[in-house]
C-alpha atoms as a PDB file:
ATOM      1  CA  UNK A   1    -126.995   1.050  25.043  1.00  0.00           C
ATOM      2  CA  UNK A   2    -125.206  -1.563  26.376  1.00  0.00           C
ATOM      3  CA  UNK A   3    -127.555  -4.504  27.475  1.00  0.00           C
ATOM      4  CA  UNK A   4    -126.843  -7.131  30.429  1.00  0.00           C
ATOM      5  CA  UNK A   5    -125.456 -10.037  28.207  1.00  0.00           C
ATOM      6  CA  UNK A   6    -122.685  -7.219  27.468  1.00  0.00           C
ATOM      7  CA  UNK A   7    -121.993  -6.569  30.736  1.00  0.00           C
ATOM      8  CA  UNK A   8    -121.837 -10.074  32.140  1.00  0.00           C
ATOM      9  CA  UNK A   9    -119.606 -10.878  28.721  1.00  0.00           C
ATOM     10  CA  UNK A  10    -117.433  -8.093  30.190  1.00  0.00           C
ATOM     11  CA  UNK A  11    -117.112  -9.645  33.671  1.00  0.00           C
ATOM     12  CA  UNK A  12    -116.556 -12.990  32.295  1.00  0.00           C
ATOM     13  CA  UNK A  13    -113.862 -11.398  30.014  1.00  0.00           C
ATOM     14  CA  UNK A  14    -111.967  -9.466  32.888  1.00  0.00           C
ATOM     15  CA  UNK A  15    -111.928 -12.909  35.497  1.00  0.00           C
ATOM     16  CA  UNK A  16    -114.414 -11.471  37.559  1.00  0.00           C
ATOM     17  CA  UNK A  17    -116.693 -14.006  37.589  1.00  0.00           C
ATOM     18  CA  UNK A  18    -114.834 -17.471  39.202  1.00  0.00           C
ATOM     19  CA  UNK A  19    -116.454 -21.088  39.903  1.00  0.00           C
ATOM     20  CA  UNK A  20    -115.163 -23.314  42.287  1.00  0.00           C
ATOM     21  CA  UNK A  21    -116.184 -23.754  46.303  1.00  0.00           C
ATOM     22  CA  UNK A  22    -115.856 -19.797  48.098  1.00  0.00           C
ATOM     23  CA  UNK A  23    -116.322 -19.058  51.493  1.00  0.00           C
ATOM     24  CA  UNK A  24    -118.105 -15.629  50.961  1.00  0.00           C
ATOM     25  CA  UNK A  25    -117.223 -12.028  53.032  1.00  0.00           C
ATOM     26  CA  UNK A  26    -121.006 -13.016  54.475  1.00  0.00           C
ATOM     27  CA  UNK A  27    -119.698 -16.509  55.760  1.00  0.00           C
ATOM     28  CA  UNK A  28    -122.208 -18.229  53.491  1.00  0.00           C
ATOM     29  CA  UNK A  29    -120.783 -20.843  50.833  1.00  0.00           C
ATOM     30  CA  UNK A  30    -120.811 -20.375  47.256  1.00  0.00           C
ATOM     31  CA  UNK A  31    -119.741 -22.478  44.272  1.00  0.00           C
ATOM     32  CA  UNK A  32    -119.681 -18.936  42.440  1.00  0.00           C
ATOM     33  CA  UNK A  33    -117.518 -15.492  43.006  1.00  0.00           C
ATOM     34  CA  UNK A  34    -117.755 -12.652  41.581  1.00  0.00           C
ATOM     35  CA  UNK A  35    -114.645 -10.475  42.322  1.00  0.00           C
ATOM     36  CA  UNK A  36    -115.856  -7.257  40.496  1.00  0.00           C
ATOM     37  CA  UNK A  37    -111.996  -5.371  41.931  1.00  0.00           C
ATOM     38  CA  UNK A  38    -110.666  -7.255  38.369  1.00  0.00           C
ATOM     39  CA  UNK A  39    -113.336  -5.738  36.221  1.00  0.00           C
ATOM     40  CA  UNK A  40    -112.644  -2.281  38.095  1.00  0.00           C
ATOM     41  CA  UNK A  41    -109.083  -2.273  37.547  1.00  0.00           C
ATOM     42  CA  UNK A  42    -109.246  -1.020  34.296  1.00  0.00           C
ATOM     43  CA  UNK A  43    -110.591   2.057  34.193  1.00  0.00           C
ATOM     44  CA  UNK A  44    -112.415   2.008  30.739  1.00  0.00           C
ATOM     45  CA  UNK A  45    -114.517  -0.558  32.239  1.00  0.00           C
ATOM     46  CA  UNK A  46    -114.858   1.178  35.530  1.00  0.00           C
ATOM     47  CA  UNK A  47    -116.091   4.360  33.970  1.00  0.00           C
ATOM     48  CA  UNK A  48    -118.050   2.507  31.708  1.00  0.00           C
ATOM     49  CA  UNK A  49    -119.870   0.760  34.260  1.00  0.00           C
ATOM     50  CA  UNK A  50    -120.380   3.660  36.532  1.00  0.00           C
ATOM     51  CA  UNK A  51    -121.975   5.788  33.747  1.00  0.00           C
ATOM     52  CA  UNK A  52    -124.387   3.194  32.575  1.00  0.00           C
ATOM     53  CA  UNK A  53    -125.436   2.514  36.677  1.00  0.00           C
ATOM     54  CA  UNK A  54    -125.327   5.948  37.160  1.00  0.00           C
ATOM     55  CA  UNK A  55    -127.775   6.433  34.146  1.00  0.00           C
ATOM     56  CA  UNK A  56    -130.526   4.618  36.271  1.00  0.00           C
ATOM     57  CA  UNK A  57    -130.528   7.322  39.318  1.00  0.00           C
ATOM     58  CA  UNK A  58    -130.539  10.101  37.003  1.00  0.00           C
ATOM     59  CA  UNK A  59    -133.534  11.724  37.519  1.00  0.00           C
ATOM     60  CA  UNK A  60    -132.954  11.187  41.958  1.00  0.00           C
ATOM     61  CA  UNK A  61    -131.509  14.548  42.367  1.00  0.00           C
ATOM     62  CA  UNK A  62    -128.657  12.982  43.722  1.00  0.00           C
ATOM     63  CA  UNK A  63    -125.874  15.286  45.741  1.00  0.00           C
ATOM     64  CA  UNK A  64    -123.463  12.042  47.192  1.00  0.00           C
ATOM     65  CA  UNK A  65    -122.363   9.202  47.138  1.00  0.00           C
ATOM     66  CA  UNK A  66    -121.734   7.231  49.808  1.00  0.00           C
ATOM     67  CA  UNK A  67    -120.038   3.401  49.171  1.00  0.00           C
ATOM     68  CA  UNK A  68    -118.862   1.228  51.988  1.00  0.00           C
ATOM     69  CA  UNK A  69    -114.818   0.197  51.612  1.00  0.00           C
ATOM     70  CA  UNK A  70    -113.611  -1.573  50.376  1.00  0.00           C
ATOM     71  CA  UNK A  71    -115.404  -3.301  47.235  1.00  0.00           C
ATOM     72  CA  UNK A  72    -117.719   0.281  46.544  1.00  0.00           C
ATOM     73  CA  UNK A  73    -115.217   2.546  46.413  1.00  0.00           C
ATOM     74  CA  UNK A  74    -114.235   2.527  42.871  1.00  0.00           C
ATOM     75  CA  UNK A  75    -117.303   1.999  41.677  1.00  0.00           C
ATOM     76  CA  UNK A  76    -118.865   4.729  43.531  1.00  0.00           C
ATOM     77  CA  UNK A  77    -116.234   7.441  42.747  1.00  0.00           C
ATOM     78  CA  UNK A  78    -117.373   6.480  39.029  1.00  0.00           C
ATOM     79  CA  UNK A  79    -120.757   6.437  39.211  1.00  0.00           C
ATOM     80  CA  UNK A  80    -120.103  10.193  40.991  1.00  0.00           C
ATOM     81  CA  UNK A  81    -118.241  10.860  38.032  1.00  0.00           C
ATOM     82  CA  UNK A  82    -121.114  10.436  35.953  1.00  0.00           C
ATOM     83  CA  UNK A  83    -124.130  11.973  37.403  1.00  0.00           C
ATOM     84  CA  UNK A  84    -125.535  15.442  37.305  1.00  0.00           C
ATOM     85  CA  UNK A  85    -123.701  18.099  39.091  1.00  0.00           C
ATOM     86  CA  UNK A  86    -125.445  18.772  41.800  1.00  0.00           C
ATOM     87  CA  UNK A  87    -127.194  22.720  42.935  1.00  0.00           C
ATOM     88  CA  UNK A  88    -124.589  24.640  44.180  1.00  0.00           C
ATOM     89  CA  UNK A  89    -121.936  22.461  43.708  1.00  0.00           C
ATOM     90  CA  UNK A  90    -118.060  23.607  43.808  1.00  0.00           C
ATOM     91  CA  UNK A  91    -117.737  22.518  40.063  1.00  0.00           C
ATOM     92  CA  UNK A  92    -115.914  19.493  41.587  1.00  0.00           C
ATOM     93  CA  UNK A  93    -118.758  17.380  41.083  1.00  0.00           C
ATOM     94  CA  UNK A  94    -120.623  14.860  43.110  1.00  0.00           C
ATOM     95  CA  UNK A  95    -118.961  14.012  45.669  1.00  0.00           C
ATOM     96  CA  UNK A  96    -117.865  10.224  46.522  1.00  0.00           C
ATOM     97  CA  UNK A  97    -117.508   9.444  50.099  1.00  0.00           C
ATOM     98  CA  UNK A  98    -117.395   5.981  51.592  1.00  0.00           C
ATOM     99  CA  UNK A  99    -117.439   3.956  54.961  1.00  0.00           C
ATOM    100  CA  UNK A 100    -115.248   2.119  56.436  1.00  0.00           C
ATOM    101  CA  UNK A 101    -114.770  -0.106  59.929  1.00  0.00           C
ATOM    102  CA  UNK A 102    -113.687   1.794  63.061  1.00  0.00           C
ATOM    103  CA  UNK A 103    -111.532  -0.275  65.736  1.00  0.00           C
ATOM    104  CA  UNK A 104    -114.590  -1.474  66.905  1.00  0.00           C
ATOM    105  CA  UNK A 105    -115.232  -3.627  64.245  1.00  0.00           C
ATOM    106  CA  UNK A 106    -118.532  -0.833  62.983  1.00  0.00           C
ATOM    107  CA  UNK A 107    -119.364   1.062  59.706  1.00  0.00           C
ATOM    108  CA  UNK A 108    -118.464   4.687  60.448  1.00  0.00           C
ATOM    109  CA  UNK A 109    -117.593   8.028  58.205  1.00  0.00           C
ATOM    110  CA  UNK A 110    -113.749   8.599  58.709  1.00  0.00           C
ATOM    111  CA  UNK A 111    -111.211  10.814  57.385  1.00  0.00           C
ATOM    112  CA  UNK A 112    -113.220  14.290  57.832  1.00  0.00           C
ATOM    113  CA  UNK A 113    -115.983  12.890  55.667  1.00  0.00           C
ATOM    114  CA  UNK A 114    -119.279  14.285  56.712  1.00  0.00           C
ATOM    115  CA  UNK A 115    -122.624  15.263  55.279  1.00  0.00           C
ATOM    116  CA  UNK A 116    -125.390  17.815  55.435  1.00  0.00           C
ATOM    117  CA  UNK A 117    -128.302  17.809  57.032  1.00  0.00           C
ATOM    118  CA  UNK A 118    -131.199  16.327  54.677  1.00  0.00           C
ATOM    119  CA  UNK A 119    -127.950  15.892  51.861  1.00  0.00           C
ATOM    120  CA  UNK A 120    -129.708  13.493  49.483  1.00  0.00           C
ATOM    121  CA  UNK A 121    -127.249  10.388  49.499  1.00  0.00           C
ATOM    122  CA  UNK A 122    -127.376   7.286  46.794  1.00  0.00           C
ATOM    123  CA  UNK A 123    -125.576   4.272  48.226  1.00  0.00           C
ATOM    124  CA  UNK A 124    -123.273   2.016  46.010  1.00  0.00           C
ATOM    125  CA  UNK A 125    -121.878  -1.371  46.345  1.00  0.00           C
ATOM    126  CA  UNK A 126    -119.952  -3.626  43.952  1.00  0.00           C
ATOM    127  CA  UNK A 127    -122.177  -7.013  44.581  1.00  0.00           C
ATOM    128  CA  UNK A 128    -125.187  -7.472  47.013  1.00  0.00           C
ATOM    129  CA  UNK A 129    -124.951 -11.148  48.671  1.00  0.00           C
ATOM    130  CA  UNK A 130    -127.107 -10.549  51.912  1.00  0.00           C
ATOM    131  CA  UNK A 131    -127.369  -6.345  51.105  1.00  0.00           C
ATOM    132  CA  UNK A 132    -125.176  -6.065  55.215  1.00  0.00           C
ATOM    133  CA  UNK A 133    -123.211  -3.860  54.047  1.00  0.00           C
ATOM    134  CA  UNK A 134    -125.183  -1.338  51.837  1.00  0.00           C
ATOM    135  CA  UNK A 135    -127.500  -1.479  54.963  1.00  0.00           C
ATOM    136  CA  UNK A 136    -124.642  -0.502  57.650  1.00  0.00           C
ATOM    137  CA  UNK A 137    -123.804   2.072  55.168  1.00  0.00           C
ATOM    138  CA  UNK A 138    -127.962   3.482  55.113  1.00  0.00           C
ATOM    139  CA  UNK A 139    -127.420   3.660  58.791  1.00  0.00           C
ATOM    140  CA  UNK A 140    -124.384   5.638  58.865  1.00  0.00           C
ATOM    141  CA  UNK A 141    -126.037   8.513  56.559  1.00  0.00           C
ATOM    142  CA  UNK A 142    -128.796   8.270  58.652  1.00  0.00           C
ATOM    143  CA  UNK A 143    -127.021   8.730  61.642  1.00  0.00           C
ATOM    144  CA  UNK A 144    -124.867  11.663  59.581  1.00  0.00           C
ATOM    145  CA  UNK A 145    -128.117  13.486  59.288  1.00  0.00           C
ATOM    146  CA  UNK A 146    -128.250  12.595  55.364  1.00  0.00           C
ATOM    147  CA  UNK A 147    -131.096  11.197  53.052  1.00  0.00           C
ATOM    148  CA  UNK A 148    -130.716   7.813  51.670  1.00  0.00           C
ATOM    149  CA  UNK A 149    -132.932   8.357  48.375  1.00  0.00           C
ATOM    150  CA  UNK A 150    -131.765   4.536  46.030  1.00  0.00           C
ATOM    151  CA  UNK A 151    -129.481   2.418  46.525  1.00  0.00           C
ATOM    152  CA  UNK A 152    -127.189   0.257  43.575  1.00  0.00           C
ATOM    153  CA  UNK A 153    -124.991  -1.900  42.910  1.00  0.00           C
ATOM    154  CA  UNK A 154    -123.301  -3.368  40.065  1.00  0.00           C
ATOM    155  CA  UNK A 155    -124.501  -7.127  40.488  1.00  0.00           C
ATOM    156  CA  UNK A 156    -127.546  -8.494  42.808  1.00  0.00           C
ATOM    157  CA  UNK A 157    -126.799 -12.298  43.481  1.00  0.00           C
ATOM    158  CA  UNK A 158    -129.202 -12.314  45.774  1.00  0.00           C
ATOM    159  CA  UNK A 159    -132.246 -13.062  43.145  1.00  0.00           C
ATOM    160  CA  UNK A 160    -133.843  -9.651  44.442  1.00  0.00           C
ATOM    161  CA  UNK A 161    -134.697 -11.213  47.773  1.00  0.00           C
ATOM    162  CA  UNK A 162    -132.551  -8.264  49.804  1.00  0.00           C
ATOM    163  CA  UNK A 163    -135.545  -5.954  51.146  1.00  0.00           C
ATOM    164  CA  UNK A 164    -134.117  -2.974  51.173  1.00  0.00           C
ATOM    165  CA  UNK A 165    -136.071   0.097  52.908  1.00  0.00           C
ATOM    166  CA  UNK A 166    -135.419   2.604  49.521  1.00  0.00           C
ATOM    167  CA  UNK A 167    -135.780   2.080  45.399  1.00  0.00           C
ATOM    168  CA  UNK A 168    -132.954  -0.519  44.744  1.00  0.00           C
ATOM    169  CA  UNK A 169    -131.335  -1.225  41.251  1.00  0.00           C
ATOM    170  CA  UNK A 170    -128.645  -3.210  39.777  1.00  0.00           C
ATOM    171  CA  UNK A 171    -126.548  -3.687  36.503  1.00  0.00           C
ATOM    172  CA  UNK A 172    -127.160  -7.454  36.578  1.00  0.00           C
ATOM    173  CA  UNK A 173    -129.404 -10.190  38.175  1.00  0.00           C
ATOM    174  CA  UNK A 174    -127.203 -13.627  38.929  1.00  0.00           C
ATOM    175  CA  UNK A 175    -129.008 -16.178  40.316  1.00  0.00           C
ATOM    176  CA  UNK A 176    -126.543 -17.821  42.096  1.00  0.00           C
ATOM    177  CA  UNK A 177    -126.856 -20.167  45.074  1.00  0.00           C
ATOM    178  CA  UNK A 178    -125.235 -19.556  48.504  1.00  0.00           C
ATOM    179  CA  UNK A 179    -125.595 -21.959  51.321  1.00  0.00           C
ATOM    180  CA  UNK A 180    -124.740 -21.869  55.132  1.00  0.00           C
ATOM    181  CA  UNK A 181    -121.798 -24.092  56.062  1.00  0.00           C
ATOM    182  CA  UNK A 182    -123.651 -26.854  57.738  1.00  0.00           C
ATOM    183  CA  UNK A 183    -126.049 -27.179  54.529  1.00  0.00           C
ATOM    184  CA  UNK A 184    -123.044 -26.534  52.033  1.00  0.00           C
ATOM    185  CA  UNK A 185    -123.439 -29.628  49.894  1.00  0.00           C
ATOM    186  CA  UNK A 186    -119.782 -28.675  48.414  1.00  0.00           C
ATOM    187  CA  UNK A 187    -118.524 -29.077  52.441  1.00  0.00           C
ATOM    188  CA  UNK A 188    -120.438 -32.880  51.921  1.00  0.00           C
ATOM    189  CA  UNK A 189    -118.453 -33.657  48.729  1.00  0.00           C
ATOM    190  CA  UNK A 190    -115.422 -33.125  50.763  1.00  0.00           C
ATOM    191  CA  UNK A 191    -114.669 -29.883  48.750  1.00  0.00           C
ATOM    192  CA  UNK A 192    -112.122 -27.255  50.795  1.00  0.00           C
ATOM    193  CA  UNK A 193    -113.606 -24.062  51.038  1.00  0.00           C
ATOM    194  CA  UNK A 194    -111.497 -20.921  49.585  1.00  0.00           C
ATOM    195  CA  UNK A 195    -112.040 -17.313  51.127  1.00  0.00           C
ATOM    196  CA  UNK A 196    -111.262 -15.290  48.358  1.00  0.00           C
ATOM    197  CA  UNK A 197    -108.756 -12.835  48.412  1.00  0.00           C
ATOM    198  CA  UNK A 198    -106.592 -14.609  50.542  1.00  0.00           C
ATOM    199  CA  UNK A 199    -104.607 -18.389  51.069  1.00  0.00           C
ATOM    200  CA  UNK A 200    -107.005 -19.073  53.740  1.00  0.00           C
ATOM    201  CA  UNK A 201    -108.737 -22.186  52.991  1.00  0.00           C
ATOM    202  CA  UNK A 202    -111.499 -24.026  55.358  1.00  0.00           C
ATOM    203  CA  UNK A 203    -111.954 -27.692  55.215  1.00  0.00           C
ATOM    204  CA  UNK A 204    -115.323 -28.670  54.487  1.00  0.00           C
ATOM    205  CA  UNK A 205    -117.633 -29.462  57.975  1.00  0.00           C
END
């Protein structure tokens, strides 16, 4: 059984985990980033991951998932991969949908992507900051007539502060500071501020 020193040795082995000054997807500041798309491009790791987060909604009689797009999808198409099939399945197994923005800017089920009504739905992210996104996604299988029954993710940097409304769990716990802009004492130190992802970079304020 792999343990959570493992799986943070695998992170930190892959370059997902980076130090520095990041302006997080949630607009707070961080002086750590964890890009878990360079752990999830190899898919030994990916299917290893998903199995062993799978493994802790086993016994959830799961019959979706749902992930929101971008930084779930991968992640949830393997933890689908490795749960139960579900009662009267097509032998396809459990299915992997995600969400994704509309032109308005909202979480919304696209591409003929629906559910059933009372379709018991486990929701997957990559990393929980503030939990936004995991929440928009609740909302849209809500709103889709589905069952949220757990929520996961691979890594909670929140320090388990996110109060989410059904059983939450996570592959690994990182403590890791995050700060608003005007508080960031990186911005103070006259630090830029790098958006990962991209060459956008924000001068400290």
């Amino acid at each position: 059984m792999d343990s959570s020193d493992q799986f943070l040795n695998l992170f930190e082995s892959a370059g997902a985990i980076r130090r520095g000054h990041f302006e997080l997807s949630s607009g707070l500041h961080s002086a750590m980033y964890v890009q878990c798309a360079l752990v999830l491009q190899y898919p030994r790791y990916a299917e290893r991951l998903g199995a062993a987060l799978a493994a802790c909604f086993a016994q959830d009689r799961v019959e979706v998932v749902v992930s929101p797009a971008m930084g779930g999808i991968i992640i949830g198409q393997e933890v689908a991969r490795a749960l139960p099939e579900p009662p009267g399945g097509s032998s396809g197994g459990t299915p992997a949908l995600f969400v994704e923005r509309d032109a308005s800017g909202s979480m919304s089920l696209r591409r003929g992507f629906s559910l059933n009504p009372g379709q018991r739905v486990l929701v997957i992210e990559d990393v929980w900051t503030t939990g936004g996104s995991t929440l928009e996604a609740i909302r849209v299988v809500e709103e889709a007539g589905g069952v949220v029954v757990a929520v996961g993710a691979l890594i909670d940097r929140s320090g388990g502060k996110i109060d989410f409304p059904v059983p939450a769990r996570a592959l690994l716990g990182l403590t890791i500071d995050s700060y608003q802009p005007a508080a960031c004492p990186l911005c103070r130190e006259g630090n830029p501020a790098v958006k990962p992802g991209s060459r956008f970079v924000r001068a400290g304020r």
